[in-house]
Every structure is written in C-alpha cells, then in structure tokens.
N, C-alpha and C. Protein backbone atom coordinates (compact mmCIF):
# COMPACT_ATOMS: atom_id res chain seq x y z
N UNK A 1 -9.47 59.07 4.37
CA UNK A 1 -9.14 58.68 3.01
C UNK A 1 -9.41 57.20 2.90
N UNK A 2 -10.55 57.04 2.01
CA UNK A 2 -10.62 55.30 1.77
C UNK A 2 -10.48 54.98 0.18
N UNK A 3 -10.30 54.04 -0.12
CA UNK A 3 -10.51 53.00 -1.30
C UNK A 3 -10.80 51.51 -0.81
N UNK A 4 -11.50 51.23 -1.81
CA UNK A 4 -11.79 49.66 -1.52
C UNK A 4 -12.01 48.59 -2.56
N UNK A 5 -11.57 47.79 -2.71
CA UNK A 5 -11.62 47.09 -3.95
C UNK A 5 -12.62 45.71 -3.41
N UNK A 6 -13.38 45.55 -4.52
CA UNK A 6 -14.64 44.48 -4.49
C UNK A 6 -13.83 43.39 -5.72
N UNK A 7 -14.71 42.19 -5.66
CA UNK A 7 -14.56 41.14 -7.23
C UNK A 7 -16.25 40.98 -6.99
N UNK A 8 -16.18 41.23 -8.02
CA UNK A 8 -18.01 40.24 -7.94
C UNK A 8 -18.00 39.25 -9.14
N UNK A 9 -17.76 38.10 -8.33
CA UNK A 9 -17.46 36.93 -9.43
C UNK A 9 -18.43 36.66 -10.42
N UNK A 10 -19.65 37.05 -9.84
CA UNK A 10 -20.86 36.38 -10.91
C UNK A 10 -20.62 36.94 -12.58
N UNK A 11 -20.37 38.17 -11.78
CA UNK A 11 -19.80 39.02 -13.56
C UNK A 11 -18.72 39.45 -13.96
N UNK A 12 -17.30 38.99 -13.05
CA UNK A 12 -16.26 39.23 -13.24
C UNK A 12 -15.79 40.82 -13.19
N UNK A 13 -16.36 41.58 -12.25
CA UNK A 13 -16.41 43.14 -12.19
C UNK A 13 -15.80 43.64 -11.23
N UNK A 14 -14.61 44.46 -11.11
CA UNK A 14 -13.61 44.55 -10.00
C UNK A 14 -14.55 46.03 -9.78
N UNK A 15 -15.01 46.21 -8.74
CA UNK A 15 -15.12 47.22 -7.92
C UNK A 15 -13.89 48.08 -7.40
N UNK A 16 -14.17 49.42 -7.71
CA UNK A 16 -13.03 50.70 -6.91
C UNK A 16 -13.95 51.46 -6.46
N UNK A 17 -14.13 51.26 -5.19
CA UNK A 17 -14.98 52.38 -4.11
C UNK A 17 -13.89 53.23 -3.78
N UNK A 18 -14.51 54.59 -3.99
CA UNK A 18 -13.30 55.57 -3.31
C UNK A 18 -14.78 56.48 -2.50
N UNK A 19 -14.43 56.73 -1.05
CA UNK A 19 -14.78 57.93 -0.29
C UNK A 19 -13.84 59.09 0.21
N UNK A 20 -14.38 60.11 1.05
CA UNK A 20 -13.62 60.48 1.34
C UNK A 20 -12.53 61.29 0.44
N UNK A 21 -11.31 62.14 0.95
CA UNK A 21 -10.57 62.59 0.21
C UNK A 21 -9.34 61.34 0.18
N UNK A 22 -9.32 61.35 -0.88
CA UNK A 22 -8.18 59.90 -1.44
C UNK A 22 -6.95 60.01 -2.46
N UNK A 23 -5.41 60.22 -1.75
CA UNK A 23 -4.70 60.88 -2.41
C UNK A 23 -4.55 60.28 -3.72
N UNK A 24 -3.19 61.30 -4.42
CA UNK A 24 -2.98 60.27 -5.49
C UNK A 24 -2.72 59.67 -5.71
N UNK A 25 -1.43 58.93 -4.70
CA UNK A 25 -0.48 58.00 -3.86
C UNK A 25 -1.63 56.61 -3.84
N UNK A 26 -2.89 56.86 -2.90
CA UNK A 26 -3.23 56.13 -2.95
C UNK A 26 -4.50 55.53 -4.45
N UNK A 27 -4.30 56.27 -4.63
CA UNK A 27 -5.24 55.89 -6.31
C UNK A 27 -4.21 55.36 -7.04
N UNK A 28 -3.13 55.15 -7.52
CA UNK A 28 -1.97 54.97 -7.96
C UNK A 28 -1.91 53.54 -7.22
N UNK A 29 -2.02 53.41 -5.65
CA UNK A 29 -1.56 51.86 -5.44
C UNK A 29 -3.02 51.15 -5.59
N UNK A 30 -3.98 51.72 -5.79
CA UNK A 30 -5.46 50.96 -5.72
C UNK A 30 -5.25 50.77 -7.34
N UNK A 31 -5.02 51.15 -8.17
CA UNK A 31 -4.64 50.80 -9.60
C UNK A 31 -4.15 49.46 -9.84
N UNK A 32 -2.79 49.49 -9.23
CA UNK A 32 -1.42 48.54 -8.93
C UNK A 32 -2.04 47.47 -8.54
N UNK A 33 -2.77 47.97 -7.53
CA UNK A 33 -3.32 46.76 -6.94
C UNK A 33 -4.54 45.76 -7.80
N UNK A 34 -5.36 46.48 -8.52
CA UNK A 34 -6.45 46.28 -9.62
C UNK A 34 -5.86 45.17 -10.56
N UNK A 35 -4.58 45.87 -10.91
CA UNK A 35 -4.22 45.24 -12.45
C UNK A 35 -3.34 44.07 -11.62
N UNK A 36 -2.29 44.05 -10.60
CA UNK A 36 -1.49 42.89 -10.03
C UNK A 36 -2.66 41.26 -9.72
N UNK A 37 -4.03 42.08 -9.27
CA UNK A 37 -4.81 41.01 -9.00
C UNK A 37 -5.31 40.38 -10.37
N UNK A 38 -6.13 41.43 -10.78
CA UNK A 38 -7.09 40.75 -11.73
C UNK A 38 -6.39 40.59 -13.09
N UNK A 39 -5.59 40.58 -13.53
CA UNK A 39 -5.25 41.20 -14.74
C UNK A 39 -5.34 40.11 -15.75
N UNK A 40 -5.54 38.46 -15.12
CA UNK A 40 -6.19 37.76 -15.71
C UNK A 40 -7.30 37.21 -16.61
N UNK A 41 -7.95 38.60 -16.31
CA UNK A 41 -9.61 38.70 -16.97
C UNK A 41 -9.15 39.63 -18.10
N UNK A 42 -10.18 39.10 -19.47
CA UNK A 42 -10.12 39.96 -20.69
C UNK A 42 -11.32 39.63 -21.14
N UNK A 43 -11.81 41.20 -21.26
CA UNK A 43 -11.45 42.12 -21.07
C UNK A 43 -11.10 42.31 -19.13
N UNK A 44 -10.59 43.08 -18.78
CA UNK A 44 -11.05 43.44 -17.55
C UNK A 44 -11.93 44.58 -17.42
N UNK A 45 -13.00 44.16 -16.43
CA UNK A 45 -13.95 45.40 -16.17
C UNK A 45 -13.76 45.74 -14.79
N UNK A 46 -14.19 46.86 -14.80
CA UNK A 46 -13.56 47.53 -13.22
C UNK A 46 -15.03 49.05 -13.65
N UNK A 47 -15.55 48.90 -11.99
CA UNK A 47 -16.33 49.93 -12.08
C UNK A 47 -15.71 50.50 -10.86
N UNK A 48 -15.37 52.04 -11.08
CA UNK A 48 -14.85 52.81 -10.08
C UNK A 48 -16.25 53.86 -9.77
N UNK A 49 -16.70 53.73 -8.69
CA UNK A 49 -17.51 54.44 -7.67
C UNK A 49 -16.61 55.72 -6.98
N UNK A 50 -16.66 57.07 -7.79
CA UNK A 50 -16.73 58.28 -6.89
C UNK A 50 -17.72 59.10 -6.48
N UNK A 51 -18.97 58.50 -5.83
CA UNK A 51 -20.31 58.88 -5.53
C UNK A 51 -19.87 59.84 -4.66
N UNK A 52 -19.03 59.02 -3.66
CA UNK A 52 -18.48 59.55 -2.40
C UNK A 52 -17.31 59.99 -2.04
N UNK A 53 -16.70 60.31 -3.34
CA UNK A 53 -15.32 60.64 -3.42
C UNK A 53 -15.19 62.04 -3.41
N UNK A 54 -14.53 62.80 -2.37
CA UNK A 54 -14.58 64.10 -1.90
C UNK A 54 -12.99 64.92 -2.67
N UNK A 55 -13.05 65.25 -3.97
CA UNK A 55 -11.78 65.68 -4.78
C UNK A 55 -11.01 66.86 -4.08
N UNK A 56 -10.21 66.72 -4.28
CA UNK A 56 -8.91 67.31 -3.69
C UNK A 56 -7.48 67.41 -3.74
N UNK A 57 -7.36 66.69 -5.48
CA UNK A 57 -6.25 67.00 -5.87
C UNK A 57 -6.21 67.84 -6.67
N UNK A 58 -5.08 68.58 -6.73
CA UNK A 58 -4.90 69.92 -7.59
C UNK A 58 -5.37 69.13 -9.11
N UNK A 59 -5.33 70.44 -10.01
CA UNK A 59 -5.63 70.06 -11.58
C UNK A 59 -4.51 69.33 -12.04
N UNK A 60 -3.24 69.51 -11.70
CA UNK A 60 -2.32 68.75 -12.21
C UNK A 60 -1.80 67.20 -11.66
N UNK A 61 -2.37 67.53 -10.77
CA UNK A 61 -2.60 65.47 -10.25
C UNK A 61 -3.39 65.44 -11.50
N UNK A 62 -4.77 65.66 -10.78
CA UNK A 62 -5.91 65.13 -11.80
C UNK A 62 -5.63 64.71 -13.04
N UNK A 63 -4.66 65.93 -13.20
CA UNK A 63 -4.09 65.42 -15.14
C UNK A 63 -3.35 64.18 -15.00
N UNK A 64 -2.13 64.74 -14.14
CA UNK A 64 -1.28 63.35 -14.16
C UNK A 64 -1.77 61.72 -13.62
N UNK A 65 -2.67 61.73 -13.21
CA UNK A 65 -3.30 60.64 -12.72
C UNK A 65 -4.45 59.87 -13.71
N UNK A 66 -4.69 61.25 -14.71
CA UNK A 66 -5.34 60.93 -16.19
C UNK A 66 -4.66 60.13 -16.97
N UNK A 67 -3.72 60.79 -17.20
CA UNK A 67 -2.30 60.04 -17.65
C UNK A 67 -1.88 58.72 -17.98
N UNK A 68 -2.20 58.68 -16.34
CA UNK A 68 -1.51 57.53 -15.90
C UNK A 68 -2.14 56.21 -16.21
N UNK A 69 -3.54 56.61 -15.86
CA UNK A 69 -4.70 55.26 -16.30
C UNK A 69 -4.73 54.77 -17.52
N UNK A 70 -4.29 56.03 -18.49
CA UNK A 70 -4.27 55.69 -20.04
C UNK A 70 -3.09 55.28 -20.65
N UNK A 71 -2.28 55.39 -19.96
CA UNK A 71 -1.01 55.15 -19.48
C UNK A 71 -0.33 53.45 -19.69
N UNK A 72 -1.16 53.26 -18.55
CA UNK A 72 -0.93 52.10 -17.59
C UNK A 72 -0.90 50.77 -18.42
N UNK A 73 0.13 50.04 -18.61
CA UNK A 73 -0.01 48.48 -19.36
C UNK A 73 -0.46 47.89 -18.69
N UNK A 74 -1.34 47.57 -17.60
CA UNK A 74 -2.40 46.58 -17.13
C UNK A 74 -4.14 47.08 -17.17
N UNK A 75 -3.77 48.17 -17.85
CA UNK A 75 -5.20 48.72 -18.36
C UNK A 75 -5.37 48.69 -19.94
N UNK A 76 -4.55 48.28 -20.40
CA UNK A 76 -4.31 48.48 -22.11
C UNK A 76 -5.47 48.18 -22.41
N UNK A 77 -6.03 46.65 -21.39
CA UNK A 77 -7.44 46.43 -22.59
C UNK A 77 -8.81 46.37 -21.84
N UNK A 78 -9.04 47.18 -20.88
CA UNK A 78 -9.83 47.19 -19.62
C UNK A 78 -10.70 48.12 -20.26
N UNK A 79 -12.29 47.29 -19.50
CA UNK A 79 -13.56 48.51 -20.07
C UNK A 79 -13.67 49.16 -18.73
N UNK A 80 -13.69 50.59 -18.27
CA UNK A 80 -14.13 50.91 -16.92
C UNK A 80 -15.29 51.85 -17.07
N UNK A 81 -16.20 51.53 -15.93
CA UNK A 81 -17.21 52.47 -15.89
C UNK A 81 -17.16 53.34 -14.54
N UNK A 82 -17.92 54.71 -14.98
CA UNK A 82 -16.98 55.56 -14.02
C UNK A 82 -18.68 55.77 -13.20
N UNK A 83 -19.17 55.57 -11.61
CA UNK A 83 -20.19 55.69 -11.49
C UNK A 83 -19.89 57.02 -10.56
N UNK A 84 -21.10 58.03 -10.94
CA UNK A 84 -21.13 59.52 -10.38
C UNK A 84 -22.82 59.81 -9.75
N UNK A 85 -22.81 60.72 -8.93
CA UNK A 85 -24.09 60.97 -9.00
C UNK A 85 -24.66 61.63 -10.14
N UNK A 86 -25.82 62.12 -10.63
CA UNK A 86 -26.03 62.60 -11.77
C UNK A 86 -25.95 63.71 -11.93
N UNK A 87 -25.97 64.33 -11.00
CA UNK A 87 -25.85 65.93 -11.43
C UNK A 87 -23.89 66.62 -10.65
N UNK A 88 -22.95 65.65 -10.83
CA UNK A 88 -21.70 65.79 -10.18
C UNK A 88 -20.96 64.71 -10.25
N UNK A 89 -19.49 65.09 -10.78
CA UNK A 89 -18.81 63.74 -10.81
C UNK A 89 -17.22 64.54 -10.73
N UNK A 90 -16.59 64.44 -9.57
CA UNK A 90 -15.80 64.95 -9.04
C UNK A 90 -14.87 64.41 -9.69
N UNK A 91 -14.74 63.21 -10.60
CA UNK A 91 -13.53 62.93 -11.08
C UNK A 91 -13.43 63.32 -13.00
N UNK A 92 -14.06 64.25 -13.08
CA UNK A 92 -14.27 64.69 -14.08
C UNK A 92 -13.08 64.87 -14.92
N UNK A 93 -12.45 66.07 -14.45
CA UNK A 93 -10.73 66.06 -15.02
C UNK A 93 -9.86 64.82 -15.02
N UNK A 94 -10.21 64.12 -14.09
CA UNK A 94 -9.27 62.85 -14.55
C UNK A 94 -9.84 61.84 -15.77
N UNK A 95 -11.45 61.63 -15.84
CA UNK A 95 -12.22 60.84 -16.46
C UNK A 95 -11.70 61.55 -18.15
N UNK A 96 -11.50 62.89 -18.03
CA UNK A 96 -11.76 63.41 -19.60
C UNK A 96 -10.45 63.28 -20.28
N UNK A 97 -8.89 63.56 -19.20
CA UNK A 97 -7.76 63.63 -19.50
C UNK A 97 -7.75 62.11 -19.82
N UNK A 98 -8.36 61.05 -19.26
CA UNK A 98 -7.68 60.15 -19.61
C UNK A 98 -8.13 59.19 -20.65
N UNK A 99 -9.46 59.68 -21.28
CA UNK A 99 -10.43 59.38 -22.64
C UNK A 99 -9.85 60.15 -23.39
N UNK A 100 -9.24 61.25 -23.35
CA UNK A 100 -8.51 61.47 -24.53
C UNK A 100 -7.35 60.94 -24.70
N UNK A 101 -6.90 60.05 -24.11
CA UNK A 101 -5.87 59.82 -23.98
C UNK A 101 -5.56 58.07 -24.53
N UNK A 102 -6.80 57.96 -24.83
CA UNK A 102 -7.43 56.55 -25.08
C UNK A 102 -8.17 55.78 -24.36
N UNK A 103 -8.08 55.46 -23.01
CA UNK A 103 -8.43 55.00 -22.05
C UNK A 103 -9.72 54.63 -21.98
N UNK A 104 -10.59 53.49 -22.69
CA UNK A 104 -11.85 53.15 -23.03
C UNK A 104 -12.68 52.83 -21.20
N UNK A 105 -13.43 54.29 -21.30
CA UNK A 105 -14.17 54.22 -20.12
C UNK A 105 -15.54 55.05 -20.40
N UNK A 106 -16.79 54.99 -19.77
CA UNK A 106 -18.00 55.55 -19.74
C UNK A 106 -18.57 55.90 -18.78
N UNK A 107 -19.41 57.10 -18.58
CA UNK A 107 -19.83 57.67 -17.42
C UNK A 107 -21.31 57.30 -16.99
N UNK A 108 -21.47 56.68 -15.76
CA UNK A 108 -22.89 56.50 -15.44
C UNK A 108 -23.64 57.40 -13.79
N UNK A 109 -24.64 56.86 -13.87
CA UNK A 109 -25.46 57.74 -12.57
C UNK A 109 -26.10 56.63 -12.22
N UNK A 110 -26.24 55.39 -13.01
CA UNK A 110 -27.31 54.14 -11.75
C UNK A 110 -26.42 52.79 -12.46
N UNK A 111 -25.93 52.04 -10.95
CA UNK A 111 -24.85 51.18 -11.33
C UNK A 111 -25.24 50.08 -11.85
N UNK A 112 -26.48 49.78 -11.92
CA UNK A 112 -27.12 48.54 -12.63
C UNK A 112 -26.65 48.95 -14.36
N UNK A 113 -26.92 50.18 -14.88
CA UNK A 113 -26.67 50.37 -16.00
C UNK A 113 -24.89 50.62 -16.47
N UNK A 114 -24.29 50.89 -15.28
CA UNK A 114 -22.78 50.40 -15.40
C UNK A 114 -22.63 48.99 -15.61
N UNK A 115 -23.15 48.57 -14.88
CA UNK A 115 -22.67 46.87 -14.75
C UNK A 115 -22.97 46.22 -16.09
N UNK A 116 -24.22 46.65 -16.32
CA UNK A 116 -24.49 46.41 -18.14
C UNK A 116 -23.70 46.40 -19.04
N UNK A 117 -23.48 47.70 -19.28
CA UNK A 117 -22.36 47.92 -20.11
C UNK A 117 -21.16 47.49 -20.24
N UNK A 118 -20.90 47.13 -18.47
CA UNK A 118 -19.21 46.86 -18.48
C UNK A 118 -19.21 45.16 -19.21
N UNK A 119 -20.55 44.09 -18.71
CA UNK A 119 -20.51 42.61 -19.36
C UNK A 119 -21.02 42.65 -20.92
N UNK A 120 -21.88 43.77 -21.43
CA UNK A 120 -21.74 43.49 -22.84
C UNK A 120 -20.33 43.44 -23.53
N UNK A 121 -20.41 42.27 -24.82
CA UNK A 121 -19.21 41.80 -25.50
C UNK A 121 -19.03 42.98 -26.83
C-alpha cells in the first residue's frame, strides 16, 4: 500500500501518487495531510495519479470517501485533476460520488494535459 505526495513548485501542483492497494484510512490521512500542508495556495491544485492504484475498497468506502473529498473544508476551493489510464480509472466511484457532490475535479489520460488545466485561471 503506497501514497506519495509531490509539490512541484514551478506550478504550485501538489501531487497524490497512489499505487498499489491503498486503504481508506490511508487516503483519508494523505488528504489531511494535502490540505494541513498546502492549504495556503488558492486555488489549490492537486493532481491525484491512480494509474497504479490497484482498488479495493468496497462500494461503500468508495462512496464514503466520495463524500468526504466533497466534504472536506480544506478542499472547499481546490481544482483536482484525476490522472487514469485511458481506457480504466479505478477510482471511478469515488471521482463520480464526489462531483456530484460538488467537488470541482476533471478526468485525464496524459498528465501534461492535467497539469494544464489544473494552472489555467
């Protein structure tokens, strides 16, 4: 189970690498941890990478962890881009529960065109 958090200062873009199977426990403190650091930046952008993220929480994590992102007062005003391979994106149920939920995020397949999106104003 990994997560990993990046800054890439040039563009102010918090990286969330997740591989592996990665509970919810720990997606929940890689969050915590996201918004405790950066939460200085506005907007904040955060591109979460589940290229390699091997899913494995039931549907009702997934929901509740949807939830939670849309949820969350250190995400209130955060753009996130969600990077997948193109034909699969394992965090699907969480990505959709939590866009309906408000949670201003977009789905990509090549991270140059994430990164785009996340610095346009």
């Amino acid at each position: 189970m990994s997560s990993r958090i990046d800054f890439d200062k040039s563009n102010e873009i918090v990286h969330v690498i997740y591989s592996g199977i990665v509970s919810l426990n720990k997606r929940m403190q890689a969050v915590q941890e996201v918004c405790d650091s950066f939460c200085k930046f506005m907007p904040l952008k955060i591109l979460v990478d589940v290229r390699h993220l091997e899913m494995h929480l039931s549907f009702e994590e997934q929901e509740s962890f949807g939830r939670y992102l849309a949820g969350h007062e250190g995400l209130a005003n955060a753009r996130v881009a969600v990077l997948h391979e193109a034909d699969h994106n394992p965090n699907w149920i969480v990505d959709t529960i939590a866009f309906s939920n408000g949670y201003l995020l977009s789905q990509f397949d090549d991270r140059k065109e994430a990164e785009s999106w996340l610095t346009k104003t």
